[in-house]
C-alpha atoms as a PDB file:
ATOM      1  CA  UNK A   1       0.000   0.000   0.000  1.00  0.00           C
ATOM      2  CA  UNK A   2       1.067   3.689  -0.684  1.00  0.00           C
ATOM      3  CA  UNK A   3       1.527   6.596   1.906  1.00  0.00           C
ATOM      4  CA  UNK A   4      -1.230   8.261   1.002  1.00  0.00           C
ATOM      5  CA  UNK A   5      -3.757   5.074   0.472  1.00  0.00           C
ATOM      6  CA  UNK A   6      -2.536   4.682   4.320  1.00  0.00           C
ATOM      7  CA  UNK A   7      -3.174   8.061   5.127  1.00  0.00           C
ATOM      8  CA  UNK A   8      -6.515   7.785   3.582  1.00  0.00           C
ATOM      9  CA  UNK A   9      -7.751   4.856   5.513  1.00  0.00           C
ATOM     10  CA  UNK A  10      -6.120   6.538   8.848  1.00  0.00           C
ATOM     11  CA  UNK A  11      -8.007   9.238   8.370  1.00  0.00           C
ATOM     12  CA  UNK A  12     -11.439   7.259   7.759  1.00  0.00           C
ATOM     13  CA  UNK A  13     -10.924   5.192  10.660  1.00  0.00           C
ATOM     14  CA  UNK A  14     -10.324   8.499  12.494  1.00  0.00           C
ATOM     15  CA  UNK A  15     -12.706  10.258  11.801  1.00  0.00           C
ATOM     16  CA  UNK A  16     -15.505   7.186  12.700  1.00  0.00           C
ATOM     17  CA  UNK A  17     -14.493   6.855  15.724  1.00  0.00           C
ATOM     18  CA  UNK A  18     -14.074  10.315  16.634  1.00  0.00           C
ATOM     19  CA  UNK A  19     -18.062  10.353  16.007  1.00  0.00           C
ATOM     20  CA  UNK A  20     -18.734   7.333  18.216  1.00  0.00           C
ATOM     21  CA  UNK A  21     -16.145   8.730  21.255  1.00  0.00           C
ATOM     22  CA  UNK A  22     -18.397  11.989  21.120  1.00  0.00           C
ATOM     23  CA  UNK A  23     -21.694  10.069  21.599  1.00  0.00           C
ATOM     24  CA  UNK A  24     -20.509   7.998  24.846  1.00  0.00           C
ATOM     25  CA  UNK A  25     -17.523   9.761  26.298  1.00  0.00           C
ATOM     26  CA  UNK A  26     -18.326  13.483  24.971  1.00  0.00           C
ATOM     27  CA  UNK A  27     -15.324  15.026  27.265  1.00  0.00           C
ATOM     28  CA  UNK A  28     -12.623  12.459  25.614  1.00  0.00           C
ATOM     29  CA  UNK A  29     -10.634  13.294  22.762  1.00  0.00           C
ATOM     30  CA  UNK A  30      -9.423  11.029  20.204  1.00  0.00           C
ATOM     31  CA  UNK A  31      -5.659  11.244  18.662  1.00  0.00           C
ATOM     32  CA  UNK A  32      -4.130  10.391  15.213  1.00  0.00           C
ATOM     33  CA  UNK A  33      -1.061   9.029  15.673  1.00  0.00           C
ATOM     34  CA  UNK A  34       1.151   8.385  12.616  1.00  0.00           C
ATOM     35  CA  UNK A  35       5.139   7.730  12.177  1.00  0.00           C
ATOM     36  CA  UNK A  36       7.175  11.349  11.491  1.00  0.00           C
ATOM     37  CA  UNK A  37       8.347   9.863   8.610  1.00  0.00           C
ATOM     38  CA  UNK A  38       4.821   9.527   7.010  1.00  0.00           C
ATOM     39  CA  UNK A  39       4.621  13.486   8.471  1.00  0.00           C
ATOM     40  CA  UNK A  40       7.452  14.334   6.310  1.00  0.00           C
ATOM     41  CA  UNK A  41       6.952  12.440   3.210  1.00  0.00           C
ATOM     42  CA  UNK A  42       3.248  13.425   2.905  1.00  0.00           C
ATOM     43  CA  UNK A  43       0.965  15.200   5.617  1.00  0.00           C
ATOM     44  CA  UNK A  44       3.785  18.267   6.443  1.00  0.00           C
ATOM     45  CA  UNK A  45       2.727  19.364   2.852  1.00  0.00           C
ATOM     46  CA  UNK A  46      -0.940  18.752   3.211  1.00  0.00           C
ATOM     47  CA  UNK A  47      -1.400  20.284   6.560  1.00  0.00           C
ATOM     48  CA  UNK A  48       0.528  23.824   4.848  1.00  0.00           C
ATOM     49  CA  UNK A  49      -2.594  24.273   2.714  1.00  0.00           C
ATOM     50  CA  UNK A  50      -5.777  25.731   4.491  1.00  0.00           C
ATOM     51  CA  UNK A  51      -8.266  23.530   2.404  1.00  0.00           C
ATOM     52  CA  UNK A  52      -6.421  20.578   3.176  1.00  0.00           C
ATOM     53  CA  UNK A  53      -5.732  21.173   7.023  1.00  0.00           C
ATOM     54  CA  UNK A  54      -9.424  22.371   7.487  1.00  0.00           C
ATOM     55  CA  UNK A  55     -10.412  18.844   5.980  1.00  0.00           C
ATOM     56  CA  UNK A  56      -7.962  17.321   7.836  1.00  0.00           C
ATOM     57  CA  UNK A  57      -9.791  17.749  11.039  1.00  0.00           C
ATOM     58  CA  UNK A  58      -7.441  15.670  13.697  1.00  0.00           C
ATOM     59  CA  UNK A  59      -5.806  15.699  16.588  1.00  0.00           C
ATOM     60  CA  UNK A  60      -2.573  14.911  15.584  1.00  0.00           C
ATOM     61  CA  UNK A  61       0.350  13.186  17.322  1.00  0.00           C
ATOM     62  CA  UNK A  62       4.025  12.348  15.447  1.00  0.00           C
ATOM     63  CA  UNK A  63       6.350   9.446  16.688  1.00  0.00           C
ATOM     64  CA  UNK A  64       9.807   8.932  16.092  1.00  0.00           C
ATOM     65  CA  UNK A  65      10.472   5.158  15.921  1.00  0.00           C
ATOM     66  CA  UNK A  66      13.694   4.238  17.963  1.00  0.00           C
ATOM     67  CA  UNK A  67      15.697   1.354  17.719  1.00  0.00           C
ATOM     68  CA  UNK A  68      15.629  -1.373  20.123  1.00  0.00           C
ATOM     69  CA  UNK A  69      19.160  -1.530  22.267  1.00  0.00           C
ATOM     70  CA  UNK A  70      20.217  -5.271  22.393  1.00  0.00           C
ATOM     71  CA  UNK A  71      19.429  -7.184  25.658  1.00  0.00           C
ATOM     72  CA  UNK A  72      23.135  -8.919  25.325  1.00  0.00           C
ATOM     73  CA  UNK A  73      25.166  -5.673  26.472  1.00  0.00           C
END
């Protein structure tokens, strides 16, 4: 799958259940969380343009995967 076809069904998903959170836990808010490097290759340049980031619509979070240090020293 592509970036953005991820992106796509991320934001889907999100969206959904930002809709059901609001019905039964009203005060709760719901996060995207997505990899920095999917920020950088495709969102950064979305989120610059007003119609995009309007559509947009999330709460965004960006993680920075880190490698795992080796349990044998």
């Amino acid at each position: 799958m592509s970036i953005l076809t991820d992106v796509y069904h991320a934001i889907g998903q999100y969206r959904l259940y930002n809709v059901a959170l609001k019905r039964q836990y009203p005060n709760h808010i719901l996060y995207l969380a997505t990899p920095s490097s999917a920020y950088e290759m495709f969102i950064k340049d979305l989120l610059a343009d007003d119609e995009y980031r309007n559509a947009f619509d999330a709460n965004l979070l960006f993680l920075t995967q880190q490698k795992k240090k080796s349990s044998n020293g």
